[in-house]
C-alpha atoms as a PDB file:
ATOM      1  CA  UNK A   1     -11.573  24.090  38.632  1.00  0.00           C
ATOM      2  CA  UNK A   2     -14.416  23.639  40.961  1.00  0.00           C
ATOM      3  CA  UNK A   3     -17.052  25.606  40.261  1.00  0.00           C
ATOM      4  CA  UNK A   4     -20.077  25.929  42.468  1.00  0.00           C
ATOM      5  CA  UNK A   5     -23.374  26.557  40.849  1.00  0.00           C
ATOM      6  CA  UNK A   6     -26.406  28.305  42.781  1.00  0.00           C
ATOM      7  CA  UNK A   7     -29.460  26.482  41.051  1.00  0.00           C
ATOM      8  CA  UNK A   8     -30.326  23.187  39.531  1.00  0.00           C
ATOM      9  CA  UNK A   9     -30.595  24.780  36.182  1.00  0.00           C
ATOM     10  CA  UNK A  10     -26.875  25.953  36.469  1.00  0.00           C
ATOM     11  CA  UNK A  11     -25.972  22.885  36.967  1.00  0.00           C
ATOM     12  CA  UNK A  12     -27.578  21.092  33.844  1.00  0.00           C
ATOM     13  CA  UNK A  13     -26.552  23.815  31.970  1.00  0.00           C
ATOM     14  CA  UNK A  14     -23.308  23.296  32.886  1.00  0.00           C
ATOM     15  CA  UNK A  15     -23.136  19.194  32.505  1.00  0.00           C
ATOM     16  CA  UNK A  16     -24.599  20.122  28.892  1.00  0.00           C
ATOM     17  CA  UNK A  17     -21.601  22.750  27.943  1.00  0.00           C
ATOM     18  CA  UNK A  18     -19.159  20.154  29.540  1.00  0.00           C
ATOM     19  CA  UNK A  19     -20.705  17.366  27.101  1.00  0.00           C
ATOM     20  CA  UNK A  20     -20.757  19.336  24.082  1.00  0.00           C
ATOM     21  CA  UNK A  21     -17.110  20.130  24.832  1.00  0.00           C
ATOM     22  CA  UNK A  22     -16.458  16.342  25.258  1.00  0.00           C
ATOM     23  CA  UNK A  23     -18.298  15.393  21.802  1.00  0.00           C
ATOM     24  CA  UNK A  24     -16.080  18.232  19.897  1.00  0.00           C
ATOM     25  CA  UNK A  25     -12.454  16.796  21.763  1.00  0.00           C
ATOM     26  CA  UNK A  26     -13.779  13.693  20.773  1.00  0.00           C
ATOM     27  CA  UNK A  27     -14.227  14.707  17.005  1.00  0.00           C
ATOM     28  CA  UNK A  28     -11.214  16.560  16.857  1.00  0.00           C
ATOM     29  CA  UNK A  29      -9.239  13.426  17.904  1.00  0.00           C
ATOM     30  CA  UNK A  30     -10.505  10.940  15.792  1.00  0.00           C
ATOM     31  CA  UNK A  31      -9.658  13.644  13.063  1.00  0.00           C
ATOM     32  CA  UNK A  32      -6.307  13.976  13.903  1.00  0.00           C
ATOM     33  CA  UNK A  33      -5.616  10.116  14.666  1.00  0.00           C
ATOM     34  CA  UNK A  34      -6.608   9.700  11.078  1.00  0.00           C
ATOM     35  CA  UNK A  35      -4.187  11.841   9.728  1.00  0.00           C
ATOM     36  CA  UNK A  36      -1.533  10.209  11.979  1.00  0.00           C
ATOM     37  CA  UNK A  37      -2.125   6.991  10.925  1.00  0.00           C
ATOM     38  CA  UNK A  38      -2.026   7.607   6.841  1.00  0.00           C
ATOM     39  CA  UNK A  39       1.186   9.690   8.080  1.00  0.00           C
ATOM     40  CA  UNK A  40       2.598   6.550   9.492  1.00  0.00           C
ATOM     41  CA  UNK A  41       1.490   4.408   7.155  1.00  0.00           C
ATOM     42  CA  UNK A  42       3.423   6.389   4.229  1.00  0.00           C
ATOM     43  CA  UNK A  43       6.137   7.124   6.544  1.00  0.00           C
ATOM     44  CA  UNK A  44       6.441   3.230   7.134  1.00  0.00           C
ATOM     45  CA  UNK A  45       7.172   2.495   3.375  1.00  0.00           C
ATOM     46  CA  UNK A  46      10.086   4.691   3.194  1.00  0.00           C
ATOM     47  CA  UNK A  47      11.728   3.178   6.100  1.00  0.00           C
ATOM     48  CA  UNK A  48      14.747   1.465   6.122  1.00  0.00           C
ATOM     49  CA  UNK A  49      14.624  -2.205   7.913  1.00  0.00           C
ATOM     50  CA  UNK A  50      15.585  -2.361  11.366  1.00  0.00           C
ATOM     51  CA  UNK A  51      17.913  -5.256  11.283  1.00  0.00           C
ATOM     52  CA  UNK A  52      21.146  -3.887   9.093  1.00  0.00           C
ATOM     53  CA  UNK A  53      21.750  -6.427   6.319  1.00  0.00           C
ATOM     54  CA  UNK A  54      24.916  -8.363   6.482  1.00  0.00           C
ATOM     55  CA  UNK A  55      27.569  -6.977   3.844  1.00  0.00           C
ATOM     56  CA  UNK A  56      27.179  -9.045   0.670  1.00  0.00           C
ATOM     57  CA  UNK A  57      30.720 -10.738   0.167  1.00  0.00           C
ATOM     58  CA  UNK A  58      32.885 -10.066  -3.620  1.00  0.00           C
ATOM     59  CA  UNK A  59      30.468 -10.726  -6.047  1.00  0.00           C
ATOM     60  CA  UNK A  60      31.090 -13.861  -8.772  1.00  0.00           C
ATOM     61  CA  UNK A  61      31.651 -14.221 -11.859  1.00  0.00           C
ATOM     62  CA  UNK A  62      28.537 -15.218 -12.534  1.00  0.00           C
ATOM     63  CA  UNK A  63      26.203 -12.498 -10.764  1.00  0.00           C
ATOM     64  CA  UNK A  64      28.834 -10.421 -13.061  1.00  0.00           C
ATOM     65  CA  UNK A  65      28.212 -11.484 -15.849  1.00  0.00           C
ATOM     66  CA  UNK A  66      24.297 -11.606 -15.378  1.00  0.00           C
ATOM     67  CA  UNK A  67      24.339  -8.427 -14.046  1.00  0.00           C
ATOM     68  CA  UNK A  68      25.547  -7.118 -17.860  1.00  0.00           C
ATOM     69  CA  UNK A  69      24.007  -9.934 -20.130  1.00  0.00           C
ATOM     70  CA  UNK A  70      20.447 -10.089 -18.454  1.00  0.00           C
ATOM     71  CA  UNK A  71      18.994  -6.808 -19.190  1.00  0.00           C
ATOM     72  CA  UNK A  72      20.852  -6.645 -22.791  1.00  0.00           C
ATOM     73  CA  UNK A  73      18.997 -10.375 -23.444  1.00  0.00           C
ATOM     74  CA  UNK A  74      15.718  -8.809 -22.102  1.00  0.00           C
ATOM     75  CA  UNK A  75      16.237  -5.510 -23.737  1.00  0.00           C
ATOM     76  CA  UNK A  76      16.568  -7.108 -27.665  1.00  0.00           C
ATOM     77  CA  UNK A  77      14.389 -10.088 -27.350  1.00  0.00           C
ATOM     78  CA  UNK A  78      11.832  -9.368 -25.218  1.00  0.00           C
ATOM     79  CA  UNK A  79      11.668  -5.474 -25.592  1.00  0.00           C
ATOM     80  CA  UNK A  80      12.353  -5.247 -28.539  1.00  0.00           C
ATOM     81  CA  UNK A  81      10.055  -2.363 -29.567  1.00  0.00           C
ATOM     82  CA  UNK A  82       9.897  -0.764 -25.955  1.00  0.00           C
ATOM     83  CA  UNK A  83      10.147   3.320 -25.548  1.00  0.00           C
ATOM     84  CA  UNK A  84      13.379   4.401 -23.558  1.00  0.00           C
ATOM     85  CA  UNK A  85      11.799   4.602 -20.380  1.00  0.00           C
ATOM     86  CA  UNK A  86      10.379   0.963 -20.799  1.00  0.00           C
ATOM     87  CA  UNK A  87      14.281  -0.324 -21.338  1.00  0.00           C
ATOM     88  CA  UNK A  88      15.854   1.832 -18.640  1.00  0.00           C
ATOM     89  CA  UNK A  89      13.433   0.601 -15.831  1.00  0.00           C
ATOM     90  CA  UNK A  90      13.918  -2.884 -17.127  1.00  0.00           C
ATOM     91  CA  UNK A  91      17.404  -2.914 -16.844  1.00  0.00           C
ATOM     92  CA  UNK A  92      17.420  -2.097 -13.306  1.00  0.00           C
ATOM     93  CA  UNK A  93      15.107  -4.289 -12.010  1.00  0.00           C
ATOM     94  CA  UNK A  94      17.475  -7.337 -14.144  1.00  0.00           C
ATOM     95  CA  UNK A  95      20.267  -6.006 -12.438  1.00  0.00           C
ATOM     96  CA  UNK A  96      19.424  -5.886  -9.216  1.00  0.00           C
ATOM     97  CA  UNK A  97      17.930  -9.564  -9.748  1.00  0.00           C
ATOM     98  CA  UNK A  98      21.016 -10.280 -11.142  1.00  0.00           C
ATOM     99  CA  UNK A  99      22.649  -9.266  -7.918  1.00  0.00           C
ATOM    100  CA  UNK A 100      21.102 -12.101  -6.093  1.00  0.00           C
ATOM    101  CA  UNK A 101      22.286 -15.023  -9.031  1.00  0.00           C
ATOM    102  CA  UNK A 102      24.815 -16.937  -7.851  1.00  0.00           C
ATOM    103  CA  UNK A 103      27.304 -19.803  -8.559  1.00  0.00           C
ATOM    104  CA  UNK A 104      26.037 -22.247  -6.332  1.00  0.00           C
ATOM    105  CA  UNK A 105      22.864 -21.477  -7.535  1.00  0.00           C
ATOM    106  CA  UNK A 106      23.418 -21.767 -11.374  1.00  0.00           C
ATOM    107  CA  UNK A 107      24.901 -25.326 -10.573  1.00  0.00           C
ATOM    108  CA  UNK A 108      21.932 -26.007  -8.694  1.00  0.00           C
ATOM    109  CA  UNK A 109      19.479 -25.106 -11.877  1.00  0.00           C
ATOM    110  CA  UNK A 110      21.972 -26.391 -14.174  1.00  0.00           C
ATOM    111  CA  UNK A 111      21.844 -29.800 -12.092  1.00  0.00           C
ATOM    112  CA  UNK A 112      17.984 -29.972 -12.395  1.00  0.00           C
ATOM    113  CA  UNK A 113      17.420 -29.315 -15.391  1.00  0.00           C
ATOM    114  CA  UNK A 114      20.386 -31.734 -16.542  1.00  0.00           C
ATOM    115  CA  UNK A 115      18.214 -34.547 -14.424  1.00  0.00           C
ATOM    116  CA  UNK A 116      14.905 -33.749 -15.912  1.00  0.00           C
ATOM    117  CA  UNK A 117      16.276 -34.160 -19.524  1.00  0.00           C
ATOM    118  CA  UNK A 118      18.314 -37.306 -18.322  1.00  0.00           C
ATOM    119  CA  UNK A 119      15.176 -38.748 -16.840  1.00  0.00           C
ATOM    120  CA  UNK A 120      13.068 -37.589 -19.559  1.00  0.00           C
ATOM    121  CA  UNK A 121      15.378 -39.249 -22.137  1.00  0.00           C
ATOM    122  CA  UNK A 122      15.537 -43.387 -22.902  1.00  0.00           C
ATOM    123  CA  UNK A 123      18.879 -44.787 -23.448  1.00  0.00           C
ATOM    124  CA  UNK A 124      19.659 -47.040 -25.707  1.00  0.00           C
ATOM    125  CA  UNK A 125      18.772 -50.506 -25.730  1.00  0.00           C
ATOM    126  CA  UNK A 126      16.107 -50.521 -22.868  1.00  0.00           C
ATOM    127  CA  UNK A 127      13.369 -52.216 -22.894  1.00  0.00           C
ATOM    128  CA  UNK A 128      10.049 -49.537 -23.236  1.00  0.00           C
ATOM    129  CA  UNK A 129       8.209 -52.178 -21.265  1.00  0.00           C
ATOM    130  CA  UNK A 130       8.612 -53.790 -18.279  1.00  0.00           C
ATOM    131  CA  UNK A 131       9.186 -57.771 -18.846  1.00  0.00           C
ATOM    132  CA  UNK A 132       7.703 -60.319 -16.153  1.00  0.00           C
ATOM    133  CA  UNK A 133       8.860 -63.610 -17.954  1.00  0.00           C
ATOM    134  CA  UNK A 134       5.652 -65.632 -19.011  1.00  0.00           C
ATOM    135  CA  UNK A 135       2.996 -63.704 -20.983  1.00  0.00           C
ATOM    136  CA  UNK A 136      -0.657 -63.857 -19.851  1.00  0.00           C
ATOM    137  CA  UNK A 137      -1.738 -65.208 -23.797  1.00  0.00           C
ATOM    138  CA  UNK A 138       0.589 -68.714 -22.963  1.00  0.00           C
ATOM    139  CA  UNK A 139      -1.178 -69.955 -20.061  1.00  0.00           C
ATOM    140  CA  UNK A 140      -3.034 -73.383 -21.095  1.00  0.00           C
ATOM    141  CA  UNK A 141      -6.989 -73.402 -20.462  1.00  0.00           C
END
């Protein structure tokens, strides 16, 4: 691709033609690395995660019952006057929430909450203040 050029003008015209040439290549990719990246990026949220996910053992009792009761609680307490589509998209998202409740941790919330109210709560026959034998008012002045 050597190409020999007889005068000096030749030659600049040439060094302009091959700059013009750049500036358009140039142009042309920064055009079509746009569109690549906005392809990637959508292409990127439909993709499945590299690492396979570990088979979820037999679900419990619990996450089966949840599974059912959760969006029927939601569904007639909390949208209660909701359209169709409302209710159907509700349910699914419960459901798959659902899928994640567990036994071990329903005992866990059941076992915090049960120490908050038994914290919370005084028994019977304490003392609501703290004794520290001789009251300040007795000392003699």
């Amino acid at each position: 691709m050597a190409k020999s050029f007889s005068t000096m003008l030749a030659l600049r015209e040439g060094i302009a033609a091959l700059e013009t040439e750049q500036q358009q290549q140039a142009q042309t990719m920064k055009h079509q690395s746009r569109e690549m990246q906005l392809a990637h990026a959508g292409l990127s949220l439909l993709k499945q995660p590299s690492v396979p996910l570990k088979p979820r053992e037999e679900p419990d009792v619990v996450s089966a019952i949840a599974r059912v009761a959760v969006p029927v609680l939601l569904n007639v307490f909390v949208f209660r006057g909701s359209g169709f589509l409302t209710k159907a998209v509700v349910t699914l998202i419960a459901q798959q929430a659902a899928k994640h409740l567990t036994t071990e941790k329903m005992e866990a919330a059941i076992g915090s909450v049960k120490t908050y109210l038994v914290a919370r709560k005084p028994r019977k026959g304490e003392l609501r203040f703290a004794d520290y034998g001789i009251p300040p008012d007795s000392e003699a002045y």
